[in-house]
N, C-alpha and C. Protein backbone atom coordinates (compact mmCIF):
# COMPACT_ATOMS: atom_id res chain seq x y z
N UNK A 1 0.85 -1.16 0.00
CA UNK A 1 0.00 0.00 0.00
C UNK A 1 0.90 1.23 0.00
N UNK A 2 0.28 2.02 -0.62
CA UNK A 2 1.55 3.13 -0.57
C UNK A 2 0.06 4.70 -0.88
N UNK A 3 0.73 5.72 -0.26
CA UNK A 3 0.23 7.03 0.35
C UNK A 3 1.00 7.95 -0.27
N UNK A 4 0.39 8.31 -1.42
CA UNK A 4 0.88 9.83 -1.84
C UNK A 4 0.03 11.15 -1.65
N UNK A 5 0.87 12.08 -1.16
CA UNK A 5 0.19 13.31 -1.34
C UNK A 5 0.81 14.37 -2.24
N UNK A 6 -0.05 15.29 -2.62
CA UNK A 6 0.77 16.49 -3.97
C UNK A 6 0.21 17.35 -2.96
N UNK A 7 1.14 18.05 -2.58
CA UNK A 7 0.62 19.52 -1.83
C UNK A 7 0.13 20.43 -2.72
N UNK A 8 0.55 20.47 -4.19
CA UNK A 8 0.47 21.47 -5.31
C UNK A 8 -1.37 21.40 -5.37
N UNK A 9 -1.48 20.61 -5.42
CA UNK A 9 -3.00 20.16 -5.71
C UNK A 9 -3.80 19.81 -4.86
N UNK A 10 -3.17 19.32 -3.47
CA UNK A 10 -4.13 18.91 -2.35
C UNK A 10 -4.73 17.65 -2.75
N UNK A 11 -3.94 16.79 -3.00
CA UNK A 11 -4.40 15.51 -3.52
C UNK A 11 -3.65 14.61 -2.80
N UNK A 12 -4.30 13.55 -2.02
CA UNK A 12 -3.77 11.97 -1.73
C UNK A 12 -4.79 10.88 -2.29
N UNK A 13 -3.26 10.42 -2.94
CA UNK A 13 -3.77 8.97 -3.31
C UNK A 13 -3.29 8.23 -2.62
N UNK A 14 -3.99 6.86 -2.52
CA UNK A 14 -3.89 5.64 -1.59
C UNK A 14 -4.03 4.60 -2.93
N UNK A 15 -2.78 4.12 -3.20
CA UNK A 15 -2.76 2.67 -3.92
C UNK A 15 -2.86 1.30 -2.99
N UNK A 16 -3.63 0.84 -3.40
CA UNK A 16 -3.50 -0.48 -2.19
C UNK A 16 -3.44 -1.29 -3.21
N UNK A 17 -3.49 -1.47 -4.64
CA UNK A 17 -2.60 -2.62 -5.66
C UNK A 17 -2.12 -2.26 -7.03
N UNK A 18 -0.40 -3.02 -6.75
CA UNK A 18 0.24 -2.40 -8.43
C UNK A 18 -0.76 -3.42 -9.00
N UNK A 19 -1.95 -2.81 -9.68
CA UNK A 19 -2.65 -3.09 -10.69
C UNK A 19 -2.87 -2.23 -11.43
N UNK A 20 -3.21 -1.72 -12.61
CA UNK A 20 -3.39 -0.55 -13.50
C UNK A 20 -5.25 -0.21 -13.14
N UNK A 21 -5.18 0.93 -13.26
CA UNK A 21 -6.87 1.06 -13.27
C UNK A 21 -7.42 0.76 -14.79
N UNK A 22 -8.84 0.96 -14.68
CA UNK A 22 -9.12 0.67 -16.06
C UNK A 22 -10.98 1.69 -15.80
N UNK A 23 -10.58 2.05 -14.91
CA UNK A 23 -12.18 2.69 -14.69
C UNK A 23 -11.81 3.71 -13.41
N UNK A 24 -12.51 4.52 -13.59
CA UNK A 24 -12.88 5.42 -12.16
C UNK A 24 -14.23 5.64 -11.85
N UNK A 25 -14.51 5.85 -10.80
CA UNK A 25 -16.06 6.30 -9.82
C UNK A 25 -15.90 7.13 -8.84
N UNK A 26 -16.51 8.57 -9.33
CA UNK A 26 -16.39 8.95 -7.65
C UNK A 26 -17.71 8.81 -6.79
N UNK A 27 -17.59 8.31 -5.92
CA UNK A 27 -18.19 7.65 -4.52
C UNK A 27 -19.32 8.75 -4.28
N UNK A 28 -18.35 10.17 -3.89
CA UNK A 28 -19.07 10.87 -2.80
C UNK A 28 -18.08 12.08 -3.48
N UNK A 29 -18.54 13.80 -3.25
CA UNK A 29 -17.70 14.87 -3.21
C UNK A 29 -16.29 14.46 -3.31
N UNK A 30 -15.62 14.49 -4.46
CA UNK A 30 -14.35 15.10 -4.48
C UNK A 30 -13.60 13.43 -3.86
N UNK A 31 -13.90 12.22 -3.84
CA UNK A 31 -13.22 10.81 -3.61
C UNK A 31 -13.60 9.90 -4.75
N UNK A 32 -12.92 9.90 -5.15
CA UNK A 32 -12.72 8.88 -6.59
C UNK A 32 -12.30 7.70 -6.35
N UNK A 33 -12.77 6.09 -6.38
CA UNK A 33 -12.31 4.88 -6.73
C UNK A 33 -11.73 4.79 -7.84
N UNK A 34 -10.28 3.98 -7.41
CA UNK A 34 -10.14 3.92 -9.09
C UNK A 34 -10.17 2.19 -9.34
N UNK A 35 -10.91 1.45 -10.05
CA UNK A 35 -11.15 0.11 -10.39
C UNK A 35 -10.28 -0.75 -11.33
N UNK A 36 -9.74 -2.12 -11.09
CA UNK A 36 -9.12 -2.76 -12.48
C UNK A 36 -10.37 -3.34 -13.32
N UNK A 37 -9.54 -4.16 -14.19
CA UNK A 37 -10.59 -4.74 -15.12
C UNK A 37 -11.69 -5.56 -14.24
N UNK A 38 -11.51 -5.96 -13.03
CA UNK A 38 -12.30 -7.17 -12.46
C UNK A 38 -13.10 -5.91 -11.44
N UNK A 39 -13.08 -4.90 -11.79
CA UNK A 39 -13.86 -3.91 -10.51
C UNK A 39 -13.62 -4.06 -9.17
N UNK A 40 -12.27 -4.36 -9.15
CA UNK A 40 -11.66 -4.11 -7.51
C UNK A 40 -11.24 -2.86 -7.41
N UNK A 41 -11.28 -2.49 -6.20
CA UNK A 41 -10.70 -1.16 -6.10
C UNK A 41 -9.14 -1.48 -5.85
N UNK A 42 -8.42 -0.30 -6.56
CA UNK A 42 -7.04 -0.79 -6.59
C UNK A 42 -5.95 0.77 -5.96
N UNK A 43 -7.39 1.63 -5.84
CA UNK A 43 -6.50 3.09 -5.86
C UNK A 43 -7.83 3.92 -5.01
N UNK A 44 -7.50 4.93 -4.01
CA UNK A 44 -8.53 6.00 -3.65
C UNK A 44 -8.10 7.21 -4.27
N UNK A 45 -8.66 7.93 -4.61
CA UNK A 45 -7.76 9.78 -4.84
C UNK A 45 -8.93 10.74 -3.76
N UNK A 46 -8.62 11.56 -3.33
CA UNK A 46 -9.23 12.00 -1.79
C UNK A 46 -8.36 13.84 -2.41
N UNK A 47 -9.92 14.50 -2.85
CA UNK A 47 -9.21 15.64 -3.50
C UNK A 47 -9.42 16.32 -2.12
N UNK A 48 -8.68 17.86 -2.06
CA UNK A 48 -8.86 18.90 -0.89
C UNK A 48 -8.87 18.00 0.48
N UNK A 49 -7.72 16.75 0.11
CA UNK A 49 -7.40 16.14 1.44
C UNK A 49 -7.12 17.00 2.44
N UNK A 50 -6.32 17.78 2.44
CA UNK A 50 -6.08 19.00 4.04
C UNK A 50 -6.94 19.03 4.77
N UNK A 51 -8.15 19.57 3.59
CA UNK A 51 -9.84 19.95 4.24
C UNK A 51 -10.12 18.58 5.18
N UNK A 52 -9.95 17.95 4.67
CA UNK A 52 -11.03 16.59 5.02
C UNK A 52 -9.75 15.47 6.28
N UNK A 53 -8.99 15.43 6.69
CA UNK A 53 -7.93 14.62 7.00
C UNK A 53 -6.70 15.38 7.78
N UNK A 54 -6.22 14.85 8.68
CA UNK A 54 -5.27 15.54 9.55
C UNK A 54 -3.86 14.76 8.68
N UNK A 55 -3.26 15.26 7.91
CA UNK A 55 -2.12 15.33 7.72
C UNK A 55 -0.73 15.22 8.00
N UNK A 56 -0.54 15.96 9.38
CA UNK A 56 0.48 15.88 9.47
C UNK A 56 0.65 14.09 10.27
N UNK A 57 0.29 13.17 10.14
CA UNK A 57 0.41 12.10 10.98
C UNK A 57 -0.41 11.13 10.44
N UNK A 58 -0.01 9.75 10.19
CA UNK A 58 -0.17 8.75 10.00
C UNK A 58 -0.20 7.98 11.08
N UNK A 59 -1.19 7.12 11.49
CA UNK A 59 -1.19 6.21 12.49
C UNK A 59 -1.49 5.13 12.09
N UNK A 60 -0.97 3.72 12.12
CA UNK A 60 -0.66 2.72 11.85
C UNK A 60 -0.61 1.61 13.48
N UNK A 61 -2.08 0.58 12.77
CA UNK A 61 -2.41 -0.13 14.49
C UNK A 61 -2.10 -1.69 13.67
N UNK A 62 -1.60 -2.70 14.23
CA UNK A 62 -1.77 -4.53 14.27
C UNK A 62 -1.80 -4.24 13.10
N UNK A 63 -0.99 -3.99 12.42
CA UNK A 63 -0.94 -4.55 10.77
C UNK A 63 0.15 -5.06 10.78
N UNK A 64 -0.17 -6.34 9.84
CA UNK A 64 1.05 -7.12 10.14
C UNK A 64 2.53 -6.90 9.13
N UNK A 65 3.20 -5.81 9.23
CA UNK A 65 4.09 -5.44 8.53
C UNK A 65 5.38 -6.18 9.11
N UNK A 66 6.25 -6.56 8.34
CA UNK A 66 7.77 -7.04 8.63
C UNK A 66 8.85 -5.84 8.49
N UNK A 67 8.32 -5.11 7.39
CA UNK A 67 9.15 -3.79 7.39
C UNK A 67 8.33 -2.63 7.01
N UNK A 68 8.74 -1.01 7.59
CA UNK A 68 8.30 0.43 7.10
C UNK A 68 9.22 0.26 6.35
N UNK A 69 8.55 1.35 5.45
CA UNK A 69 9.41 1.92 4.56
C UNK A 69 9.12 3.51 4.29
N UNK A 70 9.88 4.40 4.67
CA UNK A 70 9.23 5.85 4.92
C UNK A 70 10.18 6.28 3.24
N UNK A 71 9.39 7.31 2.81
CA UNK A 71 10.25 8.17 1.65
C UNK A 71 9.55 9.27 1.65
N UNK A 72 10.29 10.21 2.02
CA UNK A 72 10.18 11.41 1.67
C UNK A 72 10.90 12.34 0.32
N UNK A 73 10.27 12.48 -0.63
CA UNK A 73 10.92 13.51 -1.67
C UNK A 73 10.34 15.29 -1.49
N UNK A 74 11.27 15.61 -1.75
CA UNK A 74 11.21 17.46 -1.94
C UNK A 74 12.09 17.49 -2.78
N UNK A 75 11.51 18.37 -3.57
CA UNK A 75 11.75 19.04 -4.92
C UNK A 75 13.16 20.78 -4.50
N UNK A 76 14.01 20.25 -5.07
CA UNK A 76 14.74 20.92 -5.00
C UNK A 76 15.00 22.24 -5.28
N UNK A 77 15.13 23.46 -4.63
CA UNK A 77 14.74 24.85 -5.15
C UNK A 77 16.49 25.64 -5.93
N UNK A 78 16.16 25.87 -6.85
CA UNK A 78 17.07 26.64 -7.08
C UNK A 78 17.53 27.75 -7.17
């Protein structure tokens, strides 16, 4: 599963499978499913996340992980 956010846009996506989409739905205001060929959900997009979601913090309970893996990128100013 992997958690991106674009600050530029106020957008997080949540992939929960390297599968390609092949469809989108949005649910509700501004949250989009994104579906593969078999209509699983494989992706969330969660627009004006800030608005809706506390940000600065991720909390993570009994999931059975063996390893984190944190990455942070910033774009370099020149």
């Amino acid at each position: 599963m992997l958690f991106r956010y674009d600050a530029g846009t106020d957008m997080l996506y949540i992939q929960l499978a390297d599968t390609a989409s092949v469809e989108s739905e949005e649910v509700a205001p501004g949250i989009v499913l994104d579906l593969d060929a078999e209509e699983h959900v494989v992706g969330i997009e969660i627009e004006d996340a800030s608005k809706h979601a506390d940000l600065s913090r991720l909390e993570v309970s009994a999931l059975p992980f063996s390893r984190l893996v944190f990455s942070e990128r910033r774009a370099s100013q020149g």
